[in-house]
N, C-alpha and C. Protein backbone atom coordinates (compact mmCIF):
# COMPACT_ATOMS: atom_id res chain seq x y z
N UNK A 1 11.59 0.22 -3.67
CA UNK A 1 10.49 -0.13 -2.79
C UNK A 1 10.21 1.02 -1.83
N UNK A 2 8.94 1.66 -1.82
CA UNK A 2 8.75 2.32 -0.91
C UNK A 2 7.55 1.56 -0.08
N UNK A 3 7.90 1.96 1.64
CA UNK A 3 7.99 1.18 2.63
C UNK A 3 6.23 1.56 2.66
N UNK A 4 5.58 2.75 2.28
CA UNK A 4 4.12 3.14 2.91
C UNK A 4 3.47 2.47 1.92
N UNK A 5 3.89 1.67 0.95
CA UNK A 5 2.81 0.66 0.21
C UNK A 5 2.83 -0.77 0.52
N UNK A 6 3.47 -0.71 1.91
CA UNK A 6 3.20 -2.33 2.66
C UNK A 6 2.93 -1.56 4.19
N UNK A 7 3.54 -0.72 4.44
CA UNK A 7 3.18 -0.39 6.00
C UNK A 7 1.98 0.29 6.20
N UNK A 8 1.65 0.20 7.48
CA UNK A 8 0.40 1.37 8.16
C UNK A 8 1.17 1.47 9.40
N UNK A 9 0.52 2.85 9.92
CA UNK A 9 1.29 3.15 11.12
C UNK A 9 0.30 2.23 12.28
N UNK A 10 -0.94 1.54 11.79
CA UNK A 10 -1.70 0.15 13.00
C UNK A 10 -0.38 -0.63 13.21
N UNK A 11 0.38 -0.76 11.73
CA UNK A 11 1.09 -1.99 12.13
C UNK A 11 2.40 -1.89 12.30
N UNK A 12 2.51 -0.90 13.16
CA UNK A 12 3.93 -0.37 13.63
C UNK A 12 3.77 0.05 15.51
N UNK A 13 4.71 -0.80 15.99
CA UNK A 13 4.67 -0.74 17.84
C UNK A 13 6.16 -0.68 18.14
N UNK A 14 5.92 0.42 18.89
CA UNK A 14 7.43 0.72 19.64
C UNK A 14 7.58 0.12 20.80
N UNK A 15 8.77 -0.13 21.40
CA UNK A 15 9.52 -0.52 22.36
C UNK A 15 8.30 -1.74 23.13
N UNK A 16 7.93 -2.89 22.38
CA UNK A 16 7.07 -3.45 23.14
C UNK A 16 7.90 -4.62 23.82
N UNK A 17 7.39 -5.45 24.67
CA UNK A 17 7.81 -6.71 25.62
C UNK A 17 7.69 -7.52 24.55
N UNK A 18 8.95 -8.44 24.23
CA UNK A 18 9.17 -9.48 23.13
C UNK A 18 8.52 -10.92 24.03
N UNK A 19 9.67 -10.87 25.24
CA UNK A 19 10.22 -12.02 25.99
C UNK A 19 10.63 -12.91 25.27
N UNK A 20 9.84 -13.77 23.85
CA UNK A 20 10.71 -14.66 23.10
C UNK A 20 10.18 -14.76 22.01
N UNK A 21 10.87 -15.47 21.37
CA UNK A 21 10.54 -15.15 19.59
C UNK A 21 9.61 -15.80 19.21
N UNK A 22 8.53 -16.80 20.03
CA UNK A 22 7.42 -17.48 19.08
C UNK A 22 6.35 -16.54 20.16
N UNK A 23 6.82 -16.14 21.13
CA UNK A 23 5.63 -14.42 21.74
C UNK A 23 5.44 -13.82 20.94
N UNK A 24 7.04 -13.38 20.20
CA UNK A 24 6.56 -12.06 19.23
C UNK A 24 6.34 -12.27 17.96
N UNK A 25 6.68 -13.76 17.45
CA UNK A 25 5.53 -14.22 16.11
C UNK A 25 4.91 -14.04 16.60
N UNK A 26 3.77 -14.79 17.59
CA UNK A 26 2.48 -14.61 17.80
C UNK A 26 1.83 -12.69 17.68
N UNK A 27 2.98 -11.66 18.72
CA UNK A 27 1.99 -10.66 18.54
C UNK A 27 2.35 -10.37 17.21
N UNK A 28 3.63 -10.42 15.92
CA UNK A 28 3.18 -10.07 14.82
C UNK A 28 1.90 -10.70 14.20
N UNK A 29 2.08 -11.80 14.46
CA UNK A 29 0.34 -12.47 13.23
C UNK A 29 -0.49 -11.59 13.67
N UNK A 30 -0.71 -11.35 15.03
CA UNK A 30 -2.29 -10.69 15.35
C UNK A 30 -1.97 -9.10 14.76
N UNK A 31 -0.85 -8.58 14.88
CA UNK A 31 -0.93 -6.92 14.10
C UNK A 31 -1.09 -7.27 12.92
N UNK A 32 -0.54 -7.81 11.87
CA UNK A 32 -0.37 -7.99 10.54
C UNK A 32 -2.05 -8.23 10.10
N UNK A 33 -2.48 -9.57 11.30
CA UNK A 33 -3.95 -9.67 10.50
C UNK A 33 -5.13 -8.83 11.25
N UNK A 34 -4.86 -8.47 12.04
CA UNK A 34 -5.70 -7.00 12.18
C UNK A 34 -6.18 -6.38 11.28
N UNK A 35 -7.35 -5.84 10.81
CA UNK A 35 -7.80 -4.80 9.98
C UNK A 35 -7.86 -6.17 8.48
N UNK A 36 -6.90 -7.27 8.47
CA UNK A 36 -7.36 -7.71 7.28
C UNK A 36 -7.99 -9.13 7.35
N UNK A 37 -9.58 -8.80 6.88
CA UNK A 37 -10.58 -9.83 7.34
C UNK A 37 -10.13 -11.00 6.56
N UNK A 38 -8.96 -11.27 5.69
CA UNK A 38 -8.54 -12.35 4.89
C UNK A 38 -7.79 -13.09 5.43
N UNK A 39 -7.01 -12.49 6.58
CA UNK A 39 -5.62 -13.59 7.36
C UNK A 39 -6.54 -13.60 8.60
N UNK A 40 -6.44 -14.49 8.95
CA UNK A 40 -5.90 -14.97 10.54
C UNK A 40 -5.05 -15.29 11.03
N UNK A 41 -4.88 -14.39 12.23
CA UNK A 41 -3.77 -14.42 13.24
C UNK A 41 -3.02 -15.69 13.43
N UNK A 42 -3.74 -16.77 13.59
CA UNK A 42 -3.40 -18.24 13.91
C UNK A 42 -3.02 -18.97 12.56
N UNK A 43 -3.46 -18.36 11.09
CA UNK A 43 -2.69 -18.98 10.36
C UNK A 43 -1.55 -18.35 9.69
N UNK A 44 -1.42 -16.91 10.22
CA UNK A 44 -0.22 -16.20 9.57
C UNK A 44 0.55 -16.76 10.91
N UNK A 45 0.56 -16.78 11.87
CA UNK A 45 1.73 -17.40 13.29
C UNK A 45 2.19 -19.01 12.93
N UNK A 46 1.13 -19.65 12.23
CA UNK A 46 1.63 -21.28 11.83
C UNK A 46 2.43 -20.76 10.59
N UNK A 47 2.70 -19.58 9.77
CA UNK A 47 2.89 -19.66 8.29
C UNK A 47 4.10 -19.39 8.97
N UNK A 48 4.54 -17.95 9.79
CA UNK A 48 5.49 -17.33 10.33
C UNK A 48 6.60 -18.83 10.76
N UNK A 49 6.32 -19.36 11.61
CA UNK A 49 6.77 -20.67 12.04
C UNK A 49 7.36 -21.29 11.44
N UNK A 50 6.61 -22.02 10.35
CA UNK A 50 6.93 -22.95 9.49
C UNK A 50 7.97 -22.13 8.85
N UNK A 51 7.80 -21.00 8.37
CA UNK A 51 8.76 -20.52 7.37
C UNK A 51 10.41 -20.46 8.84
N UNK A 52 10.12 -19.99 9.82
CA UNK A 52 11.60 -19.88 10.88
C UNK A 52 11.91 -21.52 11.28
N UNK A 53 11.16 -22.70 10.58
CA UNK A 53 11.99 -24.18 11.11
C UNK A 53 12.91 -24.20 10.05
N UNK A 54 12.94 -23.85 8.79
CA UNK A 54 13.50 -23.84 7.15
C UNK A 54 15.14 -22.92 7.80
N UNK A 55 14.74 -21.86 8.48
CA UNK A 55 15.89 -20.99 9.04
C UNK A 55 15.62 -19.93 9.65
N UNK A 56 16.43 -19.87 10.64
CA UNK A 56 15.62 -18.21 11.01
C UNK A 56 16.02 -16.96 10.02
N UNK A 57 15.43 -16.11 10.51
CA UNK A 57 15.20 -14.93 9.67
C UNK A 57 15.80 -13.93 10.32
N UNK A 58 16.56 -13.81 11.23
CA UNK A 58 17.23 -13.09 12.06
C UNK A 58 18.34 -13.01 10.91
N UNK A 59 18.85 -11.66 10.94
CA UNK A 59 19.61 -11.32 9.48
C UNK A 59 20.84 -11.03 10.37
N UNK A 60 20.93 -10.90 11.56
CA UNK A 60 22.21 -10.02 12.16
C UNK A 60 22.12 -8.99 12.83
N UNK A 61 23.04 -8.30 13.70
CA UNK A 61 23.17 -6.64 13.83
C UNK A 61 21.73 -6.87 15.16
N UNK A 62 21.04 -7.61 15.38
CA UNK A 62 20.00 -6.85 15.85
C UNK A 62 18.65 -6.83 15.36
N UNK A 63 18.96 -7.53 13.77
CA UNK A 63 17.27 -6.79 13.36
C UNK A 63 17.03 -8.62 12.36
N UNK A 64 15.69 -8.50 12.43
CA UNK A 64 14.88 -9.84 11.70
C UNK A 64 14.13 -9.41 11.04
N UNK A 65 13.93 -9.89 9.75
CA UNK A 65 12.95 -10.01 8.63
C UNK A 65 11.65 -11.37 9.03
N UNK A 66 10.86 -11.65 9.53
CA UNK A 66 10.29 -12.37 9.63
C UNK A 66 9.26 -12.62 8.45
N UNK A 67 9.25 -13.55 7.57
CA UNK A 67 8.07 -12.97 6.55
C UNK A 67 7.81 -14.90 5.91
N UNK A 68 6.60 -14.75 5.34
CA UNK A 68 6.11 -16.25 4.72
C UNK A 68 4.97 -15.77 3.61
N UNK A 69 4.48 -16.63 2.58
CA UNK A 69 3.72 -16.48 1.59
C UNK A 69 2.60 -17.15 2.38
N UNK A 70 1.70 -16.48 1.77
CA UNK A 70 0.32 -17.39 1.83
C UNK A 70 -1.14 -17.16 1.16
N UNK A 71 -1.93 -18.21 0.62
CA UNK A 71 -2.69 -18.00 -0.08
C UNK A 71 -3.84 -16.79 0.15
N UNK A 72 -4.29 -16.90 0.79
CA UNK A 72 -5.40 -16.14 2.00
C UNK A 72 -5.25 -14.22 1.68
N UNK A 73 -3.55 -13.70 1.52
CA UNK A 73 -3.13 -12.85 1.03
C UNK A 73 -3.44 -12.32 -0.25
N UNK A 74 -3.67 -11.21 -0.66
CA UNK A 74 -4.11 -10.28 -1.31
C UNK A 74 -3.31 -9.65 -2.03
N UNK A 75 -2.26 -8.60 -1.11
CA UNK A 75 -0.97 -7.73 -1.12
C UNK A 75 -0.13 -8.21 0.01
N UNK A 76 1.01 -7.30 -0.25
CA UNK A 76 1.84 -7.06 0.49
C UNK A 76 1.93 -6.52 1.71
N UNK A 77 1.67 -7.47 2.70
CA UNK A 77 1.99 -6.55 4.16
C UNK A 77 3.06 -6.32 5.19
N UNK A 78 3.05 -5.60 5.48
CA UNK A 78 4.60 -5.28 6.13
C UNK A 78 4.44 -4.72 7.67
N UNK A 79 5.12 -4.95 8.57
CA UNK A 79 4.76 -4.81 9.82
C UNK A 79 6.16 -4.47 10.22
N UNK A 80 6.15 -3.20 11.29
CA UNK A 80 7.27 -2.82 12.27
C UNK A 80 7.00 -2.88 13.53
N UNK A 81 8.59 -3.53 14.74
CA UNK A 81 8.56 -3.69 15.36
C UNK A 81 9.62 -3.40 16.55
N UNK A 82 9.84 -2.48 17.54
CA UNK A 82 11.45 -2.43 17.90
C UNK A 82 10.74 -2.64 18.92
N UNK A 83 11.38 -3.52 20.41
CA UNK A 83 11.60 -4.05 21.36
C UNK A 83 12.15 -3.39 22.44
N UNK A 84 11.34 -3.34 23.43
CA UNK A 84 12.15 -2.70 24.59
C UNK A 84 13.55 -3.56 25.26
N UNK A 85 13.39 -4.70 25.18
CA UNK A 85 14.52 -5.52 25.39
C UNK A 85 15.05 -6.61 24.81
N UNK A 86 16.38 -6.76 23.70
CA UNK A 86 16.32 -7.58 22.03
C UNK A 86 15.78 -9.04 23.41
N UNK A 87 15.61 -9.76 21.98
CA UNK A 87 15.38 -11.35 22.50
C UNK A 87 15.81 -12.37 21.35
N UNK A 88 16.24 -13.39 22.11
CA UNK A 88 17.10 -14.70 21.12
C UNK A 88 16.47 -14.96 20.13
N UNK A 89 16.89 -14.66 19.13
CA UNK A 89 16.05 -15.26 17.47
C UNK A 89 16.49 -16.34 16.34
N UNK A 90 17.65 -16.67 17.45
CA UNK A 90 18.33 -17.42 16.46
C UNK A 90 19.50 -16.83 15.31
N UNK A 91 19.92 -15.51 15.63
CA UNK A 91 20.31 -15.05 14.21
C UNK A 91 21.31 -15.73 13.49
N UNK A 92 21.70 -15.05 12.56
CA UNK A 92 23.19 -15.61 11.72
C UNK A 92 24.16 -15.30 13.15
N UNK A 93 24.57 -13.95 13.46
CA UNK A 93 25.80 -13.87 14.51
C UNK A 93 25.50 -14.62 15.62
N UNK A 94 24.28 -14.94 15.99
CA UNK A 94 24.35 -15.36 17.44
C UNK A 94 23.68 -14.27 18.57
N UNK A 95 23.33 -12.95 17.82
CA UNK A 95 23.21 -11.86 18.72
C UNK A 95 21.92 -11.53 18.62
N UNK A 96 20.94 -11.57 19.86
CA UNK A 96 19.58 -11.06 20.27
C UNK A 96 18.84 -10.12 19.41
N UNK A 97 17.88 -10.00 18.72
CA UNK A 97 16.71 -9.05 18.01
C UNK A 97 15.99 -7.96 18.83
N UNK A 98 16.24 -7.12 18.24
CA UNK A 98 15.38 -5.94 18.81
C UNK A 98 14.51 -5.04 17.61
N UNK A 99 14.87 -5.04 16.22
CA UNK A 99 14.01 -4.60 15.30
C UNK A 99 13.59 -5.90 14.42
N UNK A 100 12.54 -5.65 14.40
CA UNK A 100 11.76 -6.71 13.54
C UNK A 100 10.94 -5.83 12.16
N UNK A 101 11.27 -6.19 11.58
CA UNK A 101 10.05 -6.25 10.12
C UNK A 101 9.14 -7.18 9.58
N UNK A 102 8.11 -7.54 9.84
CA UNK A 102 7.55 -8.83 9.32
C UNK A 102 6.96 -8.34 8.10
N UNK A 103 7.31 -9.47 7.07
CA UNK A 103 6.06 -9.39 5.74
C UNK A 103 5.39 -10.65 5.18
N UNK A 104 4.33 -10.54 5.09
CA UNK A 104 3.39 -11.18 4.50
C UNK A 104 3.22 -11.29 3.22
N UNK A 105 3.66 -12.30 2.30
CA UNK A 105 3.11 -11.79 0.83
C UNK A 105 2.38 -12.83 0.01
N UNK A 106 1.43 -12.51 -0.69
CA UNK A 106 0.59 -13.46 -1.81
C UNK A 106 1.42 -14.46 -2.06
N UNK A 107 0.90 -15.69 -1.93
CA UNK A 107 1.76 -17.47 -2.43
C UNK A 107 2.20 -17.29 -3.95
N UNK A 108 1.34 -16.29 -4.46
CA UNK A 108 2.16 -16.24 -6.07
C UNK A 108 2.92 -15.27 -6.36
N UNK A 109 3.22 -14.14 -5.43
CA UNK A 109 3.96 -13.06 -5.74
C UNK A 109 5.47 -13.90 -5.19
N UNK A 110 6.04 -14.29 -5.73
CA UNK A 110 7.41 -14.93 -5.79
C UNK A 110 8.58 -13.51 -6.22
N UNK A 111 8.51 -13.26 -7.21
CA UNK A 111 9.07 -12.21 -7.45
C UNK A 111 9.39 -10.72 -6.33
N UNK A 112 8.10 -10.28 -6.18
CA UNK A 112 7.62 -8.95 -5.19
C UNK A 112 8.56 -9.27 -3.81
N UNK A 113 8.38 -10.71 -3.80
CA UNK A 113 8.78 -11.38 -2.08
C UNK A 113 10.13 -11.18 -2.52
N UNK A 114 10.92 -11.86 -3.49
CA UNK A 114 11.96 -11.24 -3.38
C UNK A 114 12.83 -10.08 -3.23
N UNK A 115 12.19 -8.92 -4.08
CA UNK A 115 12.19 -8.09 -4.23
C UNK A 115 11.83 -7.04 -3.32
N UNK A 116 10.90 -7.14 -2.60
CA UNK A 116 11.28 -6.67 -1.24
C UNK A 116 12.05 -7.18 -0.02
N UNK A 117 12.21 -8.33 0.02
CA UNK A 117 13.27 -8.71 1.31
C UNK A 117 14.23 -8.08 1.04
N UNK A 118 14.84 -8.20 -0.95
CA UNK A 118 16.20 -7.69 -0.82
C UNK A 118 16.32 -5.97 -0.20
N UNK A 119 15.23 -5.22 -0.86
CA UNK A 119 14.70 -3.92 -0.34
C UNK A 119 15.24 -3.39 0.84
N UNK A 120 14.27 -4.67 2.10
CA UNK A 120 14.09 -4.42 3.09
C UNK A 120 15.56 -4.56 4.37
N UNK A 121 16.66 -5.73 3.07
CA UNK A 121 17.50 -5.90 3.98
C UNK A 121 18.44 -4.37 4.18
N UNK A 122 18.45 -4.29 2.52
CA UNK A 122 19.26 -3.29 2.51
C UNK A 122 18.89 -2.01 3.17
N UNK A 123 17.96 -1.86 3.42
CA UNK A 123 17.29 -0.77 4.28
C UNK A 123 18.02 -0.91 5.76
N UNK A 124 17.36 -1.96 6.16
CA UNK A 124 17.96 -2.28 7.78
C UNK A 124 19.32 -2.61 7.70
N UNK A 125 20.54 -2.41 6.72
CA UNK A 125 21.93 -2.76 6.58
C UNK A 125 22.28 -1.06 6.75
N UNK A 126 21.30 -0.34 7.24
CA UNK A 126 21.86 0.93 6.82
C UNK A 126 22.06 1.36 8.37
N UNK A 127 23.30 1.71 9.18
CA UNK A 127 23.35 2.03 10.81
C UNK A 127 22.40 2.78 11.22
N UNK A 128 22.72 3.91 10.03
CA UNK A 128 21.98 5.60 10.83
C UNK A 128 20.69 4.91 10.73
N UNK A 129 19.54 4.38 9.81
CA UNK A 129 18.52 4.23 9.87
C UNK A 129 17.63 3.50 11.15
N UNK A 130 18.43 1.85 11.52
CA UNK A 130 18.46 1.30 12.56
C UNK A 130 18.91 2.14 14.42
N UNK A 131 19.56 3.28 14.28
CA UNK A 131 19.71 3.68 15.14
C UNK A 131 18.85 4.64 15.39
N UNK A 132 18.33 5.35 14.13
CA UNK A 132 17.24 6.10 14.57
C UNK A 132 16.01 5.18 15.10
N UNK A 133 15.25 3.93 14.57
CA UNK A 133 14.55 3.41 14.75
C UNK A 133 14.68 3.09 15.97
N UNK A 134 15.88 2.48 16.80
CA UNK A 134 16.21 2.11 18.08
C UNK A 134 15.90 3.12 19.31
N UNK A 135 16.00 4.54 18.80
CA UNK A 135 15.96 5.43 19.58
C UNK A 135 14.91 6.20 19.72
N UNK A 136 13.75 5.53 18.87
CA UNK A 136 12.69 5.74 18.81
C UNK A 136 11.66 5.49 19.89
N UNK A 137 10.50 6.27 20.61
CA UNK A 137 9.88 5.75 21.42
C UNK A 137 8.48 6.17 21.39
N UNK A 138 8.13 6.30 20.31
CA UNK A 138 6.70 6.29 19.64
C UNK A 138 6.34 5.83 18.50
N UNK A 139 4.85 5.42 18.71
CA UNK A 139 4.89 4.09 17.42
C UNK A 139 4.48 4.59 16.42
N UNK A 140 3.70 5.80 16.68
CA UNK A 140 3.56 6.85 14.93
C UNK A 140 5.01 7.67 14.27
N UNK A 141 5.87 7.97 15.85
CA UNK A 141 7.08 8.24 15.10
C UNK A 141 7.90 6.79 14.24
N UNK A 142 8.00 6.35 14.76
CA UNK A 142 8.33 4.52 14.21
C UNK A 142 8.33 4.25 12.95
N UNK A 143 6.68 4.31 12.48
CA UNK A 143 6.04 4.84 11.35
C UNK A 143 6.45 6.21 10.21
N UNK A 144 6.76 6.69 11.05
CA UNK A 144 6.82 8.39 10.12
C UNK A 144 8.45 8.49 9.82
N UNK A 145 8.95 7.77 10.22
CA UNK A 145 10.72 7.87 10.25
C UNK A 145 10.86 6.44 9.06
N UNK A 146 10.26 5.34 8.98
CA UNK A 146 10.27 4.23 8.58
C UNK A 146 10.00 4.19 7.03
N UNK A 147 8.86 5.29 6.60
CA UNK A 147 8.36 5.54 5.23
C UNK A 147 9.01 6.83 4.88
N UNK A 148 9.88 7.51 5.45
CA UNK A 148 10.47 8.46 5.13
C UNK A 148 11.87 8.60 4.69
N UNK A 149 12.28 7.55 4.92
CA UNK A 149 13.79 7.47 4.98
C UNK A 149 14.30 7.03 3.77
């Protein structure tokens, strides 16, 4: 999986204000459906939702996969996010989020969805990568470190 055929550097923000995790669903839906006249913000944030009552998506370490299918979808979208200060997500350890990845994918791409979460975990399972991202404080660098790695 390479990361620049779901990302744009629109939908990549550094060190922003979380405060709590249905804030920063909300600002992912509105980046994700930005630029795409097919989603709305308000129904990718109900999709986001629904998919974190099933379980959260907080993987550990720090970092969350936030992601849900939906019809309205086209492709694959992928969104980055690191936090100026982590916030409670529910994870597996118990320990606060500060990198986020959200993805969006077509209700019939079943496969792809898999296939990139597993991608994406193993990506963010990687220290050096997550620490560069952490230490990051620009959102085109964010971007340019994220599809490069």
């Amino acid at each position: 999986m390479q990361l620049e055929e779901i990302l744009t550097a629109e939908r990549c923000q550094c060190k922003i204000d979380g405060v709590s995790k249905k804030r920063i669903l909300n600002k992912i839906s509105e980046l994700v459906s930005a630029g795409n006249a097919e989603l709305e913000a308000t129904e990718v944030f109900n999709a986001l939702m629904d998919r974190e009552q099933l379980g959260s998506t907080g993987l550990g370490n720090g970092i969350a996969i936030p992601h849900c299918r939906m019809a309205a979808c086209d492709e694959i979208i992928g969104g980055l996010i690191s936090l100026e200060t982590p916030i409670e997500f529910d994870s597996l350890d118990g320990n606060p989020v500060d990198l986020l990845f959200v993805l969006v994918v077509p209700e019939l791409k079943t496969d792809e969805h898999v296939q990139t979460l597993a991608g994406l975990a193993t990506l963010f399972n990687d220290d050096d990568f997550c620490y560069t991202l952490r230490h990051t404080y620009d959102s085109e660098d964010l971007y340019n470190i994220a599809i490069t790695y």
